[in-house]
N, C-alpha and C. Protein backbone atom coordinates (compact mmCIF):
# COMPACT_ATOMS: atom_id res chain seq x y z
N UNK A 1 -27.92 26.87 -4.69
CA UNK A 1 -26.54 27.12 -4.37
C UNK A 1 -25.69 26.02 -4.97
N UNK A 2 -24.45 26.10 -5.78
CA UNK A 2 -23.87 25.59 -6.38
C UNK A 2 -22.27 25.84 -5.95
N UNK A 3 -21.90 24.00 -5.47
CA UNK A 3 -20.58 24.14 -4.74
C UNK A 3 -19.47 23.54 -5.97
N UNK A 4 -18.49 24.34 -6.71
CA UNK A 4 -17.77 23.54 -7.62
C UNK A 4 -16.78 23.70 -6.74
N UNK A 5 -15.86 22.08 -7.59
CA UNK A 5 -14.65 22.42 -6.90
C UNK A 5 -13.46 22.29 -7.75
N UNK A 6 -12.73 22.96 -6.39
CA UNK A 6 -11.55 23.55 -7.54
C UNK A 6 -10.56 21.86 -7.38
N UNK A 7 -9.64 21.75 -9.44
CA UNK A 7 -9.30 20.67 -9.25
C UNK A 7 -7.76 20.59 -9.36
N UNK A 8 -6.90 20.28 -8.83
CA UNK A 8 -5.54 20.55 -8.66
C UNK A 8 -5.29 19.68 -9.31
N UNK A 9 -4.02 19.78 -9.97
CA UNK A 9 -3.08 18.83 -10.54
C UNK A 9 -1.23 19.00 -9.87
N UNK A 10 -0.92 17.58 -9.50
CA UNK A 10 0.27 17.31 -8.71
C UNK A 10 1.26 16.79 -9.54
N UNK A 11 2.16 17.01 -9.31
CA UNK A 11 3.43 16.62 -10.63
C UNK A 11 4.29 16.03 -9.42
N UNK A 12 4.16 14.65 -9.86
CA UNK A 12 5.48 13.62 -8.91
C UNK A 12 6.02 13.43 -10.11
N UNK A 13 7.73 13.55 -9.33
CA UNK A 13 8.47 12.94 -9.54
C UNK A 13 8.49 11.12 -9.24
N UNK A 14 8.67 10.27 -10.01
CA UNK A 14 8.07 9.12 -9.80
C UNK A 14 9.48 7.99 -9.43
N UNK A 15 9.81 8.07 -8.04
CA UNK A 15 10.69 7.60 -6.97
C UNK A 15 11.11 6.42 -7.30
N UNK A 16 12.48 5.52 -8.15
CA UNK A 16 12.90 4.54 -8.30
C UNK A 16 13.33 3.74 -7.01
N UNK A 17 12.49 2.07 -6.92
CA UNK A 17 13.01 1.78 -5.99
C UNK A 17 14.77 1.07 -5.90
N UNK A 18 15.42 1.03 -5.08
CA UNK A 18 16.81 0.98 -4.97
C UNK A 18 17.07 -0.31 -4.44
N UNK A 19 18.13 -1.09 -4.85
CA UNK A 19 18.43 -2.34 -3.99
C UNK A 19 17.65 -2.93 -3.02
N UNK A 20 17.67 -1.98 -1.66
CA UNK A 20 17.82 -2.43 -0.61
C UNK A 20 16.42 -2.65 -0.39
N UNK A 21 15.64 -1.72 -1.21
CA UNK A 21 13.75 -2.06 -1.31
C UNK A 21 13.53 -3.33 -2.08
N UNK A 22 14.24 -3.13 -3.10
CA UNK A 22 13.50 -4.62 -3.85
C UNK A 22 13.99 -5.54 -2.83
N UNK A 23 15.34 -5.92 -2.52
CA UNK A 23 15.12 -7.23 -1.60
C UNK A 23 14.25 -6.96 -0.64
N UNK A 24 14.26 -5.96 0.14
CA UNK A 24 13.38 -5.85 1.27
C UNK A 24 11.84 -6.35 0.87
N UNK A 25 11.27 -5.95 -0.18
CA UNK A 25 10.41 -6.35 -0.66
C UNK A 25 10.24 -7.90 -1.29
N UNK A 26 11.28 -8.33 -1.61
CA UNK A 26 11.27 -9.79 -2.21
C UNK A 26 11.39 -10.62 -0.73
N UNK A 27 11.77 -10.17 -0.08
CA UNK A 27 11.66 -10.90 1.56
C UNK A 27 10.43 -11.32 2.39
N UNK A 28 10.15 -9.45 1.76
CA UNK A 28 8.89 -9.92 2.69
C UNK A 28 7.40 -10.68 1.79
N UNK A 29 8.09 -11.05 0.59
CA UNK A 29 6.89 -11.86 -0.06
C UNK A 29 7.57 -12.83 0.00
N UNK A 30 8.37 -13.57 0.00
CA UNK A 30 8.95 -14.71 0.51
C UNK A 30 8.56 -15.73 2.20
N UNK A 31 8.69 -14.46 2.98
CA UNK A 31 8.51 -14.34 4.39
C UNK A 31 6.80 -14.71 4.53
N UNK A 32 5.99 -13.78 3.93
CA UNK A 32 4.48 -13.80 3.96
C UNK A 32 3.91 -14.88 3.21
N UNK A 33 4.87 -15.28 2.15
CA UNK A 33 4.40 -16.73 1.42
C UNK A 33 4.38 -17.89 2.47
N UNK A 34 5.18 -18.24 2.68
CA UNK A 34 5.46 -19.12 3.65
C UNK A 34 4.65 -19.47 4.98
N UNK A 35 4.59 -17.97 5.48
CA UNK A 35 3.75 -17.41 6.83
C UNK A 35 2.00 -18.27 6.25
N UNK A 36 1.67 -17.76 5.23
CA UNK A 36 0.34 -17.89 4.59
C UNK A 36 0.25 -19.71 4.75
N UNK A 37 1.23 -20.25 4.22
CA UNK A 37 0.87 -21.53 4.22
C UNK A 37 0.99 -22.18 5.40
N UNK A 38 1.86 -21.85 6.19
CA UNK A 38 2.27 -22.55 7.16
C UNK A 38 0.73 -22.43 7.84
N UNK A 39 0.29 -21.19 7.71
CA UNK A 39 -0.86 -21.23 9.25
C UNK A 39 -1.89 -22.10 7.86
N UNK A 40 -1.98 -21.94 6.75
CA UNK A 40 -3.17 -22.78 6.34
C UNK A 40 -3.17 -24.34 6.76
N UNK A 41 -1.99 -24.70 6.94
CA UNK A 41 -1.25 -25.91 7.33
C UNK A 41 -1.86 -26.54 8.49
N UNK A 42 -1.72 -25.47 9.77
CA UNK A 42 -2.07 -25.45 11.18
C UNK A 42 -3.62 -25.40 11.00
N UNK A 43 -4.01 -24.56 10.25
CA UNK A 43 -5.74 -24.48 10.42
C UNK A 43 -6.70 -25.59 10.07
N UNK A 44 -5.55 -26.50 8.98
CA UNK A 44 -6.39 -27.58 8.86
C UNK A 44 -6.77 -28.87 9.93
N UNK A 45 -5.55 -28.54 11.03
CA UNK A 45 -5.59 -29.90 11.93
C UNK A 45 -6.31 -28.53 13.20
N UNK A 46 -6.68 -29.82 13.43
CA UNK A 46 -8.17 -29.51 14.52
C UNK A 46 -7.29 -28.20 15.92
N UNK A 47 -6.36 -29.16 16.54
CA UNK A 47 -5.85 -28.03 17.31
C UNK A 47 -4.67 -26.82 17.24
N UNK A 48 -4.73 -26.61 16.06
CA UNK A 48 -4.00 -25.59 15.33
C UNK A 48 -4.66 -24.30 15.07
N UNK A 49 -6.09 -24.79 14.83
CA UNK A 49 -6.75 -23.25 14.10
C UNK A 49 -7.39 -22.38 14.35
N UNK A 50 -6.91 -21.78 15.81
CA UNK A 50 -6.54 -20.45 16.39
C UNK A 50 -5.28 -19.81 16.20
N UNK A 51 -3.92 -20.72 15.70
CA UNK A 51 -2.80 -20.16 15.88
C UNK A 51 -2.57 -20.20 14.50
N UNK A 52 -3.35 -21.05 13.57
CA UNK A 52 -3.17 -20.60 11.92
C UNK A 52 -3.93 -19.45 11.55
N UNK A 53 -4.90 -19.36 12.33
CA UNK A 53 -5.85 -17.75 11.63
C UNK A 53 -5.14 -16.80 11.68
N UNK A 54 -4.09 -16.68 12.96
CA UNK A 54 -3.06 -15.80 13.35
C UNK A 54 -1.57 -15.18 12.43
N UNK A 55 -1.06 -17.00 12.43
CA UNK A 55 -0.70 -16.79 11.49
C UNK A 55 -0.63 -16.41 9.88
N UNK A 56 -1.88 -17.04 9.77
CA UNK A 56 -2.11 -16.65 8.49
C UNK A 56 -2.07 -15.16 8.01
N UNK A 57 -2.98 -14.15 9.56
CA UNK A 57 -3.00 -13.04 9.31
C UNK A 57 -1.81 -12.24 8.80
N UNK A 58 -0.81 -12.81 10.09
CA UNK A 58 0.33 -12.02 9.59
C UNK A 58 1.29 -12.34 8.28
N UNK A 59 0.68 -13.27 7.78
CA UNK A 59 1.48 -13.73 6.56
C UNK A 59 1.24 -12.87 5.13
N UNK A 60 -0.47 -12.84 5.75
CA UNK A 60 -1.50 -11.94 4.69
C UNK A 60 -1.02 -10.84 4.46
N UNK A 61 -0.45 -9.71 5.76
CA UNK A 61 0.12 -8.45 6.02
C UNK A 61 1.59 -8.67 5.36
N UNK A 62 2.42 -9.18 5.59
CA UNK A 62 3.22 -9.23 5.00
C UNK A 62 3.36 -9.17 3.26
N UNK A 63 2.80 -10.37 2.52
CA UNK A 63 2.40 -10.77 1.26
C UNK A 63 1.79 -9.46 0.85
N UNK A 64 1.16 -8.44 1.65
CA UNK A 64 0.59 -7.02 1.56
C UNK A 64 1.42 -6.06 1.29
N UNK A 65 2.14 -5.83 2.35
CA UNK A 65 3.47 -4.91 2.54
C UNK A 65 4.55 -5.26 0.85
N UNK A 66 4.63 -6.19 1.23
CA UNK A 66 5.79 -6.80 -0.13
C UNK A 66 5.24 -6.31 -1.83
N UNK A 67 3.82 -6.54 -1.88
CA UNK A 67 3.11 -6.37 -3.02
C UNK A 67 3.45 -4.95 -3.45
N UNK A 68 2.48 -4.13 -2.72
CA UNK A 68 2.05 -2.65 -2.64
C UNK A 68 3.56 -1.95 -3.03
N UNK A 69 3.40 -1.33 -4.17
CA UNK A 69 4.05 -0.24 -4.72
C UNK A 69 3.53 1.19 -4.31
N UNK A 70 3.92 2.12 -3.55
CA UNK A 70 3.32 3.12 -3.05
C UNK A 70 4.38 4.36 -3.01
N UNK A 71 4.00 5.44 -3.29
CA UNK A 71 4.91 6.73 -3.11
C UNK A 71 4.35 7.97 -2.20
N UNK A 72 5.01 8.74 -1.13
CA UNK A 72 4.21 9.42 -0.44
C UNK A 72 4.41 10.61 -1.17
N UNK A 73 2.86 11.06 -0.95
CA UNK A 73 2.94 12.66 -1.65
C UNK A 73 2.18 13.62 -1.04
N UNK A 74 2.02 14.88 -0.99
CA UNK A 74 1.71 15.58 -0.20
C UNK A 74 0.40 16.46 -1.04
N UNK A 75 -0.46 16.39 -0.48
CA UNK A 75 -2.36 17.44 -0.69
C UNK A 75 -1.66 18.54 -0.76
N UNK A 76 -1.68 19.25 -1.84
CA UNK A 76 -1.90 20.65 -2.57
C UNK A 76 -2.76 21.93 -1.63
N UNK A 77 -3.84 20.74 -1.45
CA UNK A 77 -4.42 21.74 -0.44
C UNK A 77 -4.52 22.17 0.56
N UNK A 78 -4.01 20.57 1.50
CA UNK A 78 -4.06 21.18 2.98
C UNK A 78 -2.76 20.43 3.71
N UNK A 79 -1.57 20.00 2.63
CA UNK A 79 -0.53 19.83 2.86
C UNK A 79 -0.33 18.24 4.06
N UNK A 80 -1.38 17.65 3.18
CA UNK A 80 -1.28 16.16 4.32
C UNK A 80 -0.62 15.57 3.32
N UNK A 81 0.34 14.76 4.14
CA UNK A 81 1.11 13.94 3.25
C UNK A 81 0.57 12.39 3.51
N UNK A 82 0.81 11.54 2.10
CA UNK A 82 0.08 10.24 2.39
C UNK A 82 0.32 9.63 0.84
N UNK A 83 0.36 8.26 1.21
CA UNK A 83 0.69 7.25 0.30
C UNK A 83 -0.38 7.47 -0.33
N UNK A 84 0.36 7.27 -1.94
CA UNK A 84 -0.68 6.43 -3.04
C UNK A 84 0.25 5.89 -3.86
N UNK A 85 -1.17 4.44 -4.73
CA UNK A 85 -0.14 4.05 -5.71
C UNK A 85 0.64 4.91 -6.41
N UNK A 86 1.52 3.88 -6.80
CA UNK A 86 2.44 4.57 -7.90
C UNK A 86 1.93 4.17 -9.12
N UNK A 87 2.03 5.51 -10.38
CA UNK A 87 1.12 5.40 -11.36
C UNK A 87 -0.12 5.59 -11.68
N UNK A 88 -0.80 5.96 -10.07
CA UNK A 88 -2.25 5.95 -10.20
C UNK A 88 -2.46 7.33 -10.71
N UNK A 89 -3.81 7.67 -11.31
CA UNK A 89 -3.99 8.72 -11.75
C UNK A 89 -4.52 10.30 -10.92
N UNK A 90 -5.24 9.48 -10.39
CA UNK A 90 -5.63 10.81 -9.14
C UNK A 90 -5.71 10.12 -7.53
N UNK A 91 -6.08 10.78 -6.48
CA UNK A 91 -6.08 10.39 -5.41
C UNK A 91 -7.34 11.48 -4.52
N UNK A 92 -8.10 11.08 -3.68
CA UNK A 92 -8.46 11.86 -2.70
C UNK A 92 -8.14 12.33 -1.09
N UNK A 93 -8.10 13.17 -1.18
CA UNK A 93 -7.08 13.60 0.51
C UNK A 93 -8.18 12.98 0.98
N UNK A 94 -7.50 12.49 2.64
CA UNK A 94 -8.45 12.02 3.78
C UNK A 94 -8.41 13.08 4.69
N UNK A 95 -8.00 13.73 4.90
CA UNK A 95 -8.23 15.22 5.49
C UNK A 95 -9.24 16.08 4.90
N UNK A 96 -8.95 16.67 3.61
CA UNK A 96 -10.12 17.61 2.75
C UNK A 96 -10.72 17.48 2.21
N UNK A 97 -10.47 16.16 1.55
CA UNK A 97 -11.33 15.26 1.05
C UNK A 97 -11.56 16.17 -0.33
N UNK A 98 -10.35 16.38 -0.95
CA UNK A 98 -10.29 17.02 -1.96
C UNK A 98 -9.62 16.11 -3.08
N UNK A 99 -10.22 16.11 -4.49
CA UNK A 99 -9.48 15.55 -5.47
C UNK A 99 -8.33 15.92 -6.21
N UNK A 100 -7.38 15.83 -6.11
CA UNK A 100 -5.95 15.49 -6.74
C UNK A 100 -5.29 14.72 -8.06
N UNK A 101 -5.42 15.63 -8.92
CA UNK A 101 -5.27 14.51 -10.34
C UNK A 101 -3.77 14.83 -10.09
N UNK A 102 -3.09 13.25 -10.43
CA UNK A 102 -1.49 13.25 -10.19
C UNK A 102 -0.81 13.71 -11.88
N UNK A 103 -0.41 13.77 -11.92
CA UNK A 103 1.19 13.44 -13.09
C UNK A 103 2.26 13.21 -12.68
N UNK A 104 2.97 12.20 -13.37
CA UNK A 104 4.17 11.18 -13.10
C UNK A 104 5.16 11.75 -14.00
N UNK A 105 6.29 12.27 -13.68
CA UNK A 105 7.57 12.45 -14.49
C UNK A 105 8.44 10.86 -14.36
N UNK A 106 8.75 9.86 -14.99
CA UNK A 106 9.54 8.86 -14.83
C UNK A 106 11.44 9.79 -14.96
């Protein structure tokens, strides 16, 4: 028995970010830079480094958030919508677990 599968192709429109994202985004790598060092700061002195791992974490998340270029798009197949990079070439749903080759209109 032989299971092929069928392979869709998605045509995004490829979403310019606007002002208020790039700063938002330059903030929060600014914000998470800082966050990152400060707790490496704390973790080095002896009674700090429970509250630098912490911090650090959330600095990490941040420096994360700020990085990540992402566009939401929606499965062809079973209509779940969900981030992927931007630019990337294909994606797999976490629902159908079906493959999705993208195309980007700029």
């Amino acid at each position: 028995m032989e299971m092929t599968t069928e392979l869709k192709t998605l045509t995004v429109q490829r979403k310019k970010d606007g002002l208020v994202g790039i700063i938002g985004r330059a903030i929060s790598i600014m914000i998470g830079g800082t966050l990152t060092l400060f707790g490496a700061v704390l973790f080095i002195t002896i009674i700090g480094i429970l509250p630098g791992i912490g911090v650090m974490m959330i600095g990490f998340a941040m420096l994360a958030a700020g990085i990540s270029n992402t566009q939401t798009v929606q499965c062809p197949h079973c209509k779940k919508r969900m981030n992927v990079q931007k630019d990337s070439e294909d994606f797999k749903c976490v629902r159908c677990e079906k493959a999705v080759v993208l195309r980007w209109n700029k």
